[in-house]
Protein backbone atom coordinates (compact mmCIF):
# COMPACT_ATOMS: atom_id res chain seq x y z
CA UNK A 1 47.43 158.05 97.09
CA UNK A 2 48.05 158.11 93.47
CA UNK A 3 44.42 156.94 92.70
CA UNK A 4 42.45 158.86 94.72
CA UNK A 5 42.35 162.16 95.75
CA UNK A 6 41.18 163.91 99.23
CA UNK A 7 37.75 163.84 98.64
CA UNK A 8 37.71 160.02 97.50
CA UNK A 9 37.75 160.67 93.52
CA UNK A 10 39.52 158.84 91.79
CA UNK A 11 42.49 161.17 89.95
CA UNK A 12 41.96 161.83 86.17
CA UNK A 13 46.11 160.98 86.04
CA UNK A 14 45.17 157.42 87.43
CA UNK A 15 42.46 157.22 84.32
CA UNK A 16 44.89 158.51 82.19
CA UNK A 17 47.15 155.95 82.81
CA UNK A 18 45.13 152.72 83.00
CA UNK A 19 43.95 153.52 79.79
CA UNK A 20 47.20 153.86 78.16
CA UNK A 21 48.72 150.51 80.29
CA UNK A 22 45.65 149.28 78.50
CA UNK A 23 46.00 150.57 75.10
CA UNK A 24 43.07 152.64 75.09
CA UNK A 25 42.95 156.69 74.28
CA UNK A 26 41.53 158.12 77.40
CA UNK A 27 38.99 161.15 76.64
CA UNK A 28 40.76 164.52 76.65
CA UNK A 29 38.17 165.90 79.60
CA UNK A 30 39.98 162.97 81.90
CA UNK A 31 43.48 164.43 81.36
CA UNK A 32 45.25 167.12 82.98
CA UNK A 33 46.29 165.62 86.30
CA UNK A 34 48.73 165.28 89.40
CA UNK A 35 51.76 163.05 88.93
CA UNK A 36 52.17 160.47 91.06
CA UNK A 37 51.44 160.34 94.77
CA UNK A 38 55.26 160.13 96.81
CA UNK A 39 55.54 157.21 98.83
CA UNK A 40 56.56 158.19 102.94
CA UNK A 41 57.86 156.90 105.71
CA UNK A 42 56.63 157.37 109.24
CA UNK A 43 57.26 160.84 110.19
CA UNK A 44 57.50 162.60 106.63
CA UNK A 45 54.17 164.91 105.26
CA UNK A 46 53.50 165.24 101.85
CA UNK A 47 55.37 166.51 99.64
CA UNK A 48 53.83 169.23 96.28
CA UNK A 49 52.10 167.46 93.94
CA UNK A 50 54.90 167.62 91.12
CA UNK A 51 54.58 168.03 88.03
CA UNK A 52 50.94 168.48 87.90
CA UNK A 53 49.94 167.72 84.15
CA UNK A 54 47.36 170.43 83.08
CA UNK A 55 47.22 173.16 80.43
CA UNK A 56 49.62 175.86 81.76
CA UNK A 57 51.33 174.14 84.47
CA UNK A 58 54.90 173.99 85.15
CA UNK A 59 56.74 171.20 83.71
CA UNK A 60 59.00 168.64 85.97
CA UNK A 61 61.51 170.97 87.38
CA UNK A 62 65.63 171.01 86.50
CA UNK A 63 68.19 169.83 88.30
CA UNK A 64 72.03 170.09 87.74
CA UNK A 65 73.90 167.57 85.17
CA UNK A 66 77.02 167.00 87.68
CA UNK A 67 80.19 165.95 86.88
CA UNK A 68 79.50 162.84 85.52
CA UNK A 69 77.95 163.09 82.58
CA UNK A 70 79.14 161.31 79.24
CA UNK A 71 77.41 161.91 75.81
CA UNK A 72 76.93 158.47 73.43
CA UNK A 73 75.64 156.38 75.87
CA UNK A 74 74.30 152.85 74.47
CA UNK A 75 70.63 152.54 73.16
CA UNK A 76 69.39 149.81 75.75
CA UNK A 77 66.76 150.06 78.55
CA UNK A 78 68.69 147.66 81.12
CA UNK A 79 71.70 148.76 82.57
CA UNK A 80 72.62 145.71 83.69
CA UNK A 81 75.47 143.78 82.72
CA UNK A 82 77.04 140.36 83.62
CA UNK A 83 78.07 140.31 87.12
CA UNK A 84 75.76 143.59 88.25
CA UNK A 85 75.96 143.56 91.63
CA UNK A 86 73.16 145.65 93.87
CA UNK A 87 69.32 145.38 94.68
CA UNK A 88 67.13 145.36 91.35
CA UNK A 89 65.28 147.94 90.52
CA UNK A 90 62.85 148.94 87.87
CA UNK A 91 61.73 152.47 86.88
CA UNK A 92 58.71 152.56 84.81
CA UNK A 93 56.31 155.73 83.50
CA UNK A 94 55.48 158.28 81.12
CA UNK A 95 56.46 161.61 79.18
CA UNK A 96 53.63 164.28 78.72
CA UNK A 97 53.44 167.58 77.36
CA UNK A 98 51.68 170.35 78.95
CA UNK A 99 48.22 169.06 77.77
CA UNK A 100 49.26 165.64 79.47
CA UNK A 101 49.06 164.22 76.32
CA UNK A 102 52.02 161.45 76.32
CA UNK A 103 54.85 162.22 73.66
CA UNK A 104 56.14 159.47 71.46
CA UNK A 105 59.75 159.44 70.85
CA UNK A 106 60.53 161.40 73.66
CA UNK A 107 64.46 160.71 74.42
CA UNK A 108 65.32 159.61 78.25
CA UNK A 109 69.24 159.35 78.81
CA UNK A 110 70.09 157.92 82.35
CA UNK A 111 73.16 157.20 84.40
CA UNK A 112 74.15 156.69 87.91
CA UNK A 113 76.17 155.70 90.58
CA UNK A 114 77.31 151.29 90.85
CA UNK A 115 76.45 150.35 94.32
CA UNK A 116 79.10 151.62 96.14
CA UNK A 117 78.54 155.34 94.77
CA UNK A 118 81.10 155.39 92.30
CA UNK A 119 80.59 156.58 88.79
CA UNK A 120 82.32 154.86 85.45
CA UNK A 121 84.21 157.90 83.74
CA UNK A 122 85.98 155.42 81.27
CA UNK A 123 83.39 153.25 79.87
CA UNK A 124 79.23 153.33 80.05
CA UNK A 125 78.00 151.14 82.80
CA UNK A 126 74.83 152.17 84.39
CA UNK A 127 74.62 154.48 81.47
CA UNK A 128 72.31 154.62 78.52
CA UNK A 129 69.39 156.09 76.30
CA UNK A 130 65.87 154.95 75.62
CA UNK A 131 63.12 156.21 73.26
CA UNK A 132 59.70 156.78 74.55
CA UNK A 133 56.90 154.09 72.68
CA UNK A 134 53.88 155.18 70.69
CA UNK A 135 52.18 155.56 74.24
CA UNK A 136 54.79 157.78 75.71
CA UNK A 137 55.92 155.06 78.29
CA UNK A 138 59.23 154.02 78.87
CA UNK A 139 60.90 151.35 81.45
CA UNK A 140 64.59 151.31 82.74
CA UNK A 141 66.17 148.06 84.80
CA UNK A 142 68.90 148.90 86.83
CA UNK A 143 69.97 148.98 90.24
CA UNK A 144 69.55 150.91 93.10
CA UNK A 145 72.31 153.48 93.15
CA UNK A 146 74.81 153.17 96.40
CA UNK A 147 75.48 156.54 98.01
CA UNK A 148 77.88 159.59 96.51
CA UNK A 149 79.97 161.61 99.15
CA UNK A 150 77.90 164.61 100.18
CA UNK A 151 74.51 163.15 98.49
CA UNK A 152 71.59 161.24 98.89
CA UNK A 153 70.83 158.44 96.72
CA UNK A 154 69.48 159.74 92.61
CA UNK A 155 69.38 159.34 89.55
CA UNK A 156 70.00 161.15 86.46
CA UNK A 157 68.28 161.53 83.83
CA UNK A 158 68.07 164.00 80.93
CA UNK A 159 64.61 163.86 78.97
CA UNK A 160 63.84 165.73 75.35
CA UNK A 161 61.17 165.71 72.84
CA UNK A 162 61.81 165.83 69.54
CA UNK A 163 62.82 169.08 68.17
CA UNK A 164 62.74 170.67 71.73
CA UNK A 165 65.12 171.72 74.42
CA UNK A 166 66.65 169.12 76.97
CA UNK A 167 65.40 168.82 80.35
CA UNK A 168 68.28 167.90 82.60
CA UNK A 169 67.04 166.52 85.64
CA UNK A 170 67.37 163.80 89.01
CA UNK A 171 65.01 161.46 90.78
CA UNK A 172 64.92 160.34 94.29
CA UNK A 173 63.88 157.76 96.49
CA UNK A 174 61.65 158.30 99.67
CA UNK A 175 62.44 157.69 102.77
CA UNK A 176 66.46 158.19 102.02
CA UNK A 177 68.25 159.70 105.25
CA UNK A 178 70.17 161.63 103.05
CA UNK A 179 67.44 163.58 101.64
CA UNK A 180 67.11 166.23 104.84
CA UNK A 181 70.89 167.13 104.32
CA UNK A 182 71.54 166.86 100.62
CA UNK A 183 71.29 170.62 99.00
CA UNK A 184 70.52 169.84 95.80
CA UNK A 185 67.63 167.13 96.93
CA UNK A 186 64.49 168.68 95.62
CA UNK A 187 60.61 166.50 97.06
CA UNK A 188 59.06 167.28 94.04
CA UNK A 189 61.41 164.47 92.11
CA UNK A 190 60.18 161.82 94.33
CA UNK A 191 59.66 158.75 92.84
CA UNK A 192 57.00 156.29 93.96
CA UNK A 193 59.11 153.49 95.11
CA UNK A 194 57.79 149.93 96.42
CA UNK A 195 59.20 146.17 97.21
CA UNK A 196 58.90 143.81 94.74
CA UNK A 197 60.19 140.27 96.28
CA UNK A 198 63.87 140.78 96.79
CA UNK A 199 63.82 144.06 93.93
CA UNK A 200 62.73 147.65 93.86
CA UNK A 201 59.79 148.86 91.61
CA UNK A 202 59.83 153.43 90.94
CA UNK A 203 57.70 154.90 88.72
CA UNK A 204 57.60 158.60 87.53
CA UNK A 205 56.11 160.75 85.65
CA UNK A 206 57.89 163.59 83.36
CA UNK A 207 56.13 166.42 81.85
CA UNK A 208 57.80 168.65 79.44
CA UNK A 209 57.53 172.29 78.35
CA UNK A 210 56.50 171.29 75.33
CA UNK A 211 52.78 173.26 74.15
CA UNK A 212 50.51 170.42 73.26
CA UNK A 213 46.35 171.14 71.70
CA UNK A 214 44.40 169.22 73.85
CA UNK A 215 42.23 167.89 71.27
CA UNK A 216 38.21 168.47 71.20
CA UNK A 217 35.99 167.74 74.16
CA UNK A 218 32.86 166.17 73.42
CA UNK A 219 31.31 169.23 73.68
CA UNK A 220 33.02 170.95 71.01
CA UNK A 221 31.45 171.96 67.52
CA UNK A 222 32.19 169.54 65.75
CA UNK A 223 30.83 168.04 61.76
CA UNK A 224 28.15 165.64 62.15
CA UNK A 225 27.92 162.90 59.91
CA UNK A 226 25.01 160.71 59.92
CA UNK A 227 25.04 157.05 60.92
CA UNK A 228 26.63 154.29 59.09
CA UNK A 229 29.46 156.19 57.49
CA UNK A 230 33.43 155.80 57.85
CA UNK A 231 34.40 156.66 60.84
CA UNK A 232 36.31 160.22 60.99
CA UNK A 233 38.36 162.45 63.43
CA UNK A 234 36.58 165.99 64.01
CA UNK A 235 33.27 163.97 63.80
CA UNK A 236 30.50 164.23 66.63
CA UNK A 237 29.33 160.95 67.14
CA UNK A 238 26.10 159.95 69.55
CA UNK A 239 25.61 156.81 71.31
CA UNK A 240 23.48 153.88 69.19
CA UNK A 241 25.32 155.75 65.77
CA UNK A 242 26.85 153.30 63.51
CA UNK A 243 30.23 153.30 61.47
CA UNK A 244 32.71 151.66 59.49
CA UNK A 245 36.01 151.49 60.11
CA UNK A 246 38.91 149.36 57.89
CA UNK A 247 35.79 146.93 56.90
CA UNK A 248 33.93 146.16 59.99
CA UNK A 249 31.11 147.97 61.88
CA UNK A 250 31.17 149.51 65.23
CA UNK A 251 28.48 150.97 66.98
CA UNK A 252 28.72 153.57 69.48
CA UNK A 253 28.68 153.34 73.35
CA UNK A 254 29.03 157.09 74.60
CA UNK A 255 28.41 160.14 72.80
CA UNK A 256 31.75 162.05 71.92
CA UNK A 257 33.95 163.77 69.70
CA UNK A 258 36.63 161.47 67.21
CA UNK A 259 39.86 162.05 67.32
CA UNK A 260 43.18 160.65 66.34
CA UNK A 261 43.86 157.80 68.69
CA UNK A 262 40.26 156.87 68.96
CA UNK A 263 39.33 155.08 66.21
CA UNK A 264 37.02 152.20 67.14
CA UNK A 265 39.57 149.38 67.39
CA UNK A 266 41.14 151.20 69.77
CA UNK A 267 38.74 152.42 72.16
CA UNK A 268 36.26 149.81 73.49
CA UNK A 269 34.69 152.34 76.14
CA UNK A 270 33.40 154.06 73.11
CA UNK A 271 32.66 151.66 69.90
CA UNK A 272 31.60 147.88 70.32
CA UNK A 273 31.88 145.65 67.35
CA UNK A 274 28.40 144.82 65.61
């Protein structure tokens, strides 16, 4: 499971990404944690934990571009057009760096197969580009892909920060037939794939190669201000201090270090209004 681990803990990637679903900065300490738990089918065992978001760790692996890509594809986030035909499908999740700190602006260019397996070389359906938002998240609506001679069912994707190298890559869907005989297929590109009415709901995680400072913990040295002033990145704050911040007043819930991303509109775990 994606929110719990072995021993019953709950994953610091599952904190990691309620709080930014919710628009709150989750501490540093709680990142640095396994993507997404695979979905499988009677009869498969787990596959690695991939990419596991951490300082050092290897970032989601590479995968061939094929002979199908096609630069300039549209700026849009559905691929669907009037008349798709094929089961709907929605792939939803987020871009870290190697500190699993999410990357805004993070480019994600996708294309596939139409259901029936057959790629458009002429024109751009079921191809196009997306920018990551301020929380690193993105969201594609397509289709599920129909099946490519020799292949198992994928998508492809290519995924860069700004200012660094591309990461050409493909995603897959569990439980696929296909994936015991395809070459290329690699388990660590899973998606997590479930039924949504009539439509198909995937979510995935990328992390990039892409160094990233994880920020102070709340047990780094930090300047200490005393109650009541503006509130301040760098600052060491203890719980019952007091602050400003744009005009009103917070107080503080939990002792920890500011950062960017944490000021006290923002993070209700750690500053309630006064």
């Amino acid at each position: 499971m994606d929110n719990e681990t072995t021993t019953g803990h709950v994953t610091r990637k599952a904190v990691l990404r309620a709080a930014l679903a919710a628009g709150i900065a989750a501490p540093t300490v709680l990142m640095g944690v396994p993507a997404l738990a695979r979905t499988l089918t009677a009869g498969e065992t787990a596959p690695p934990l991939t990419p596991e978001c951490d300082d050092g760790d290897d970032p989601t692996v590479p995968q061939t571009e094929g002979p199908y890509f096609k630069p300039n594809s549209p700026l849009r986030n559905s691929l669907l057009e009037s008349g798709t035909v094929g089961v709907r499908l929605t792939v939803s999740g987020y871009v870290f760096g190697l500190a699993c700190r999410p990357i805004a602006g993070a480019l994600l260019d996708f294309w596939q197969a139409d259901t029936n397996g057959a790629y458009d070389n002429t024109g751009f359906r079921f191809r196009g580009h997306q920018f990551t938002d301020a929380q690193g998240a993105f969201r594609l609506t397509t289709i599920v892909p129909g099946l490519y001679p020799g292949r198992t069912r994928h998508l492809h994707v290519k995924v860069q920060a700004p200012g660094r190298p591309v990461l050409t890559s493909q995603l897959y869907f569990p439980g696929e037939p296909r994936n015991n005989t395809d070459t290329i297929f690699d388990a660590r590109l899973l998606m997590s794939v479930r039924d949504a009415g009539t439509a198909k709901e995937a979510a995935f995680d990328f992390v990039l190669n892409v160094p990233q400072n994880p920020g102070p913990s709340p047990t780094a040295t930090a300047t200490t201000r005393p109650p009541g002033g503006i509130w301040a990145a760098g600052t060491a704050y203890r719980a019952g201090d007091r602050v400003t911040y744009g005009g009103p007043a917070y107080v503080c819930l939990q002792a920890h270090t500011g950062q960017a991303g944490w000021e006290p509109p923002n993070v209700p775990a750690l500053w309630r209004a006064v």
